[in-house]
C-alpha atoms as a PDB file:
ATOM      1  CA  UNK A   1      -8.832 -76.226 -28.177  1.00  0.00           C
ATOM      2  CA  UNK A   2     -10.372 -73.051 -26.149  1.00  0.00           C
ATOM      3  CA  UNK A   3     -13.154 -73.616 -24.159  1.00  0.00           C
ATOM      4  CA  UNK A   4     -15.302 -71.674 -26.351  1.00  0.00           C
ATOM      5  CA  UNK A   5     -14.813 -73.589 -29.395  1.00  0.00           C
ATOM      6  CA  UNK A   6     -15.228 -77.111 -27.692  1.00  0.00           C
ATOM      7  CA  UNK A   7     -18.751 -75.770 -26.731  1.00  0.00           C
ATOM      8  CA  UNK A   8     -19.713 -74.799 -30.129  1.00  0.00           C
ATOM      9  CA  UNK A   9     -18.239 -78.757 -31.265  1.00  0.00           C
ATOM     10  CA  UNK A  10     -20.754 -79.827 -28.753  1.00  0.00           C
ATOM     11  CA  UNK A  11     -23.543 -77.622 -30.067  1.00  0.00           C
ATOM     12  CA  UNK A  12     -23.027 -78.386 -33.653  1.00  0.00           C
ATOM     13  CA  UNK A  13     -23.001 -82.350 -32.352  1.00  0.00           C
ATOM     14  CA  UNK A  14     -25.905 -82.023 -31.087  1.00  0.00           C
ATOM     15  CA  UNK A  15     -28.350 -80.340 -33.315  1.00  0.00           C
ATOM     16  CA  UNK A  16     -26.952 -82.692 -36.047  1.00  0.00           C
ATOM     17  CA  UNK A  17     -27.143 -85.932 -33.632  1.00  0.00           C
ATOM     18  CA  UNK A  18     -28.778 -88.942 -35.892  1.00  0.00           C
ATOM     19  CA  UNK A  19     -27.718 -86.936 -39.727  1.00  0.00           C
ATOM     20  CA  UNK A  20     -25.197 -89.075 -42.192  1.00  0.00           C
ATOM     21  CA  UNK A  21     -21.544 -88.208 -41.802  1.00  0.00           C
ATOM     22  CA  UNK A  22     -21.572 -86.539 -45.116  1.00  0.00           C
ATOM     23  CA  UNK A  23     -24.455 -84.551 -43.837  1.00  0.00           C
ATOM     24  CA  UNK A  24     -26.264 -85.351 -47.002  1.00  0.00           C
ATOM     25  CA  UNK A  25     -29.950 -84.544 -47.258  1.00  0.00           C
ATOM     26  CA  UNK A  26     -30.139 -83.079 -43.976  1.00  0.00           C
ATOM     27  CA  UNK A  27     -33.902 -82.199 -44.161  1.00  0.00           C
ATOM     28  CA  UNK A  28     -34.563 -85.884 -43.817  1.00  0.00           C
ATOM     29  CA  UNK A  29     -33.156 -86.100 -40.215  1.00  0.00           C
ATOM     30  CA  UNK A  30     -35.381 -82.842 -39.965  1.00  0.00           C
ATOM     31  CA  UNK A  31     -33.114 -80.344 -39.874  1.00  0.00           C
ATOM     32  CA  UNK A  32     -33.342 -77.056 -41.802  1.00  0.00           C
ATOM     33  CA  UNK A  33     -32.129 -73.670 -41.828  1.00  0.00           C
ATOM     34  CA  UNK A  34     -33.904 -71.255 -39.447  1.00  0.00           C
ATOM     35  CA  UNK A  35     -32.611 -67.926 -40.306  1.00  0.00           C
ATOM     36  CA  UNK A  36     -29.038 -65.893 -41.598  1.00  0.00           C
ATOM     37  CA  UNK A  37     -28.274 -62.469 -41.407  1.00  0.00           C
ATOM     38  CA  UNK A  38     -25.042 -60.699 -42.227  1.00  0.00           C
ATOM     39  CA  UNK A  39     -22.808 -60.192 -45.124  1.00  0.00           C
ATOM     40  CA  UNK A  40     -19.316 -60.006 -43.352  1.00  0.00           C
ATOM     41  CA  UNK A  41     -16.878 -62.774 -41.829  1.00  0.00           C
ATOM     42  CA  UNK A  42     -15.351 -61.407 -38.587  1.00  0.00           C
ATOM     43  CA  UNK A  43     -16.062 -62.997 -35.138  1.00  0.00           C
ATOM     44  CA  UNK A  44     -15.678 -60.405 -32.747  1.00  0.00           C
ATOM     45  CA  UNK A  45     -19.825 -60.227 -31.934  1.00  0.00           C
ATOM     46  CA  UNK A  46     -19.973 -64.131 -31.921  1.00  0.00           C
ATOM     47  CA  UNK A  47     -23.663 -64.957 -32.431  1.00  0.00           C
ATOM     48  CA  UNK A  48     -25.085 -61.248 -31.350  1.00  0.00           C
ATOM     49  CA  UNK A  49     -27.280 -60.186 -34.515  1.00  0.00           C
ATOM     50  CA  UNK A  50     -26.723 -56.020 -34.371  1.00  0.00           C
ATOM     51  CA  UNK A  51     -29.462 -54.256 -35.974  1.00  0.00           C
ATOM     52  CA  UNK A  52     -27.845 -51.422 -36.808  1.00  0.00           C
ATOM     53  CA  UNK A  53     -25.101 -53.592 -38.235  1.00  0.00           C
ATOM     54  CA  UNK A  54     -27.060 -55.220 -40.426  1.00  0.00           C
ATOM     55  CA  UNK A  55     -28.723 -51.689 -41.170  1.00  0.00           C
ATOM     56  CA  UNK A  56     -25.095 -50.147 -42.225  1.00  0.00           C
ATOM     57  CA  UNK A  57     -24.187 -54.030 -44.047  1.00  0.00           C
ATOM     58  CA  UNK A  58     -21.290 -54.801 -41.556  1.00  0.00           C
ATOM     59  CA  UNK A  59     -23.023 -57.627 -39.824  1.00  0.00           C
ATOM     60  CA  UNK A  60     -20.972 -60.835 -39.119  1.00  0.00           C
ATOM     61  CA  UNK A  61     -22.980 -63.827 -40.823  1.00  0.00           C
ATOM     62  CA  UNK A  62     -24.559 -65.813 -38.190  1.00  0.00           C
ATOM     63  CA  UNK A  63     -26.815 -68.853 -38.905  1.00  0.00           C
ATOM     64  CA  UNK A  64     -29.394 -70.569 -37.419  1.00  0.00           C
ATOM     65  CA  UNK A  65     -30.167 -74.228 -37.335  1.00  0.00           C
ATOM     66  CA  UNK A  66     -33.628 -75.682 -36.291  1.00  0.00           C
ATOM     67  CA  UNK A  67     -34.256 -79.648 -35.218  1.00  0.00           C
ATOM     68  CA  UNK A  68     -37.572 -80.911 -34.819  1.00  0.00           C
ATOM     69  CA  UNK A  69     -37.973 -84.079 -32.820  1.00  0.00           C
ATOM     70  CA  UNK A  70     -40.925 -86.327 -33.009  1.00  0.00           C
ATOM     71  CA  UNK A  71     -41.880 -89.247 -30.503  1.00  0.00           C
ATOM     72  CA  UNK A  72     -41.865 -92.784 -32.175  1.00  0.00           C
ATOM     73  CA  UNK A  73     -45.971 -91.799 -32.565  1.00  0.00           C
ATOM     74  CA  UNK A  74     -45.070 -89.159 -34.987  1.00  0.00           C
ATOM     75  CA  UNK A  75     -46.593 -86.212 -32.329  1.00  0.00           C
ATOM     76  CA  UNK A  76     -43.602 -83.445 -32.131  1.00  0.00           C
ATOM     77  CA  UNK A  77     -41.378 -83.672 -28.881  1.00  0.00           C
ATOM     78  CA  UNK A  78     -39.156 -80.748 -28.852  1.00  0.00           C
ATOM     79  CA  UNK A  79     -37.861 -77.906 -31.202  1.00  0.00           C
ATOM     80  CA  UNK A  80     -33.724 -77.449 -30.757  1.00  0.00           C
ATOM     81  CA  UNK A  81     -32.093 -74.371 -32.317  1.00  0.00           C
ATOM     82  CA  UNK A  82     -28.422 -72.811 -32.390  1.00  0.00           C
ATOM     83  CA  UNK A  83     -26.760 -70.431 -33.582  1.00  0.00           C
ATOM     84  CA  UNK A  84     -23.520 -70.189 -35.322  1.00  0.00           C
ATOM     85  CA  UNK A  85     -20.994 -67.788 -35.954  1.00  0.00           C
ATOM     86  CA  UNK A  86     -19.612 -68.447 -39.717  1.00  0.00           C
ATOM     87  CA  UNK A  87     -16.236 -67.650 -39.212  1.00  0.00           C
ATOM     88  CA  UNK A  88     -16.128 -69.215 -35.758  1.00  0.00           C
ATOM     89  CA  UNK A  89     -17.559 -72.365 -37.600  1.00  0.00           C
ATOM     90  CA  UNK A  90     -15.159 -72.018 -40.139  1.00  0.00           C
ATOM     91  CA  UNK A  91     -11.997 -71.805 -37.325  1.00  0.00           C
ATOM     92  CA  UNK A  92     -13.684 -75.682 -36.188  1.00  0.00           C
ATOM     93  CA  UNK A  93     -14.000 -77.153 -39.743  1.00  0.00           C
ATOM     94  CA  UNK A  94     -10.200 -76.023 -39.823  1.00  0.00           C
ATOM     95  CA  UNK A  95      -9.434 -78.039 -36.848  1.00  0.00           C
ATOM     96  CA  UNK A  96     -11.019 -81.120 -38.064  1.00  0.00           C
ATOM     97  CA  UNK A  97      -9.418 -80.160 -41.739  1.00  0.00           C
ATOM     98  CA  UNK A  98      -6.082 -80.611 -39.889  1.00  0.00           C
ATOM     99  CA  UNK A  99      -6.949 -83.978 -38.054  1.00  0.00           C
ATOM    100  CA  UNK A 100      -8.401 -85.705 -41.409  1.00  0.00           C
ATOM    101  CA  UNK A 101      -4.622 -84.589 -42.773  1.00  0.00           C
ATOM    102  CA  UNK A 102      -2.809 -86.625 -40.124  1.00  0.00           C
ATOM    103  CA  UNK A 103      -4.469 -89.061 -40.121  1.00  0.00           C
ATOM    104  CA  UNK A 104      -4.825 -90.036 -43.552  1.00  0.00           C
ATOM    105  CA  UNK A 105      -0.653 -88.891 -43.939  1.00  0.00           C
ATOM    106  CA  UNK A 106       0.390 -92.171 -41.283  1.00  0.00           C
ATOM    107  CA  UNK A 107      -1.292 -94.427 -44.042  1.00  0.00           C
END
């Protein structure tokens, strides 16, 4: 795995640290969608949102995710957002696609 794409699996741990597996009901471990722009898969921009490629609809789709952390007290803590490439996001789903294969094929 490229360097690059262990750093998003690190990013995408951590803004979804504490959800279920299945990531079901996400908005309950207070995490929501910030933002998406774009209509196109491609990954040569990465996360870079170009106005005038959204503009002229040839945007990559990039998406935002934003976690709000509270203290025990219920006062907020800290705000956490990242951004994802969808087609980069969709090359690490494939990875872990491939793993859940093998592993379920040895039983």
């Amino acid at each position: 795995m490229s360097a690059f794409m262990r750093v998003m699996a690190e990013e995408l741990l951590e803004i979804t640290e504490g959800c279920r597996g299945s990531m079901h009901e996400p908005d309950e471990q207070e995490l929501e969608l910030a933002g998406i722009t774009g209509t196109k898969l491609g990954n040569d921009f990465g996360t870079t949102v170009r106005e005038r490629a959204v503009y002229e609809g040839y945007q990559e789709v990039v998406f935002s995710l934003r976690r709000t952390l509270y203290e025990e007290s219920g006062s907020w803590k800290e705000e956490k957002l990242v951004s994802f490439n969808l087609t980069n996001l969709i090359a690490l789903a494939r990875i872990g696609a491939v793993k859940v294969l093998e592993e379920t094929e040895d039983r």
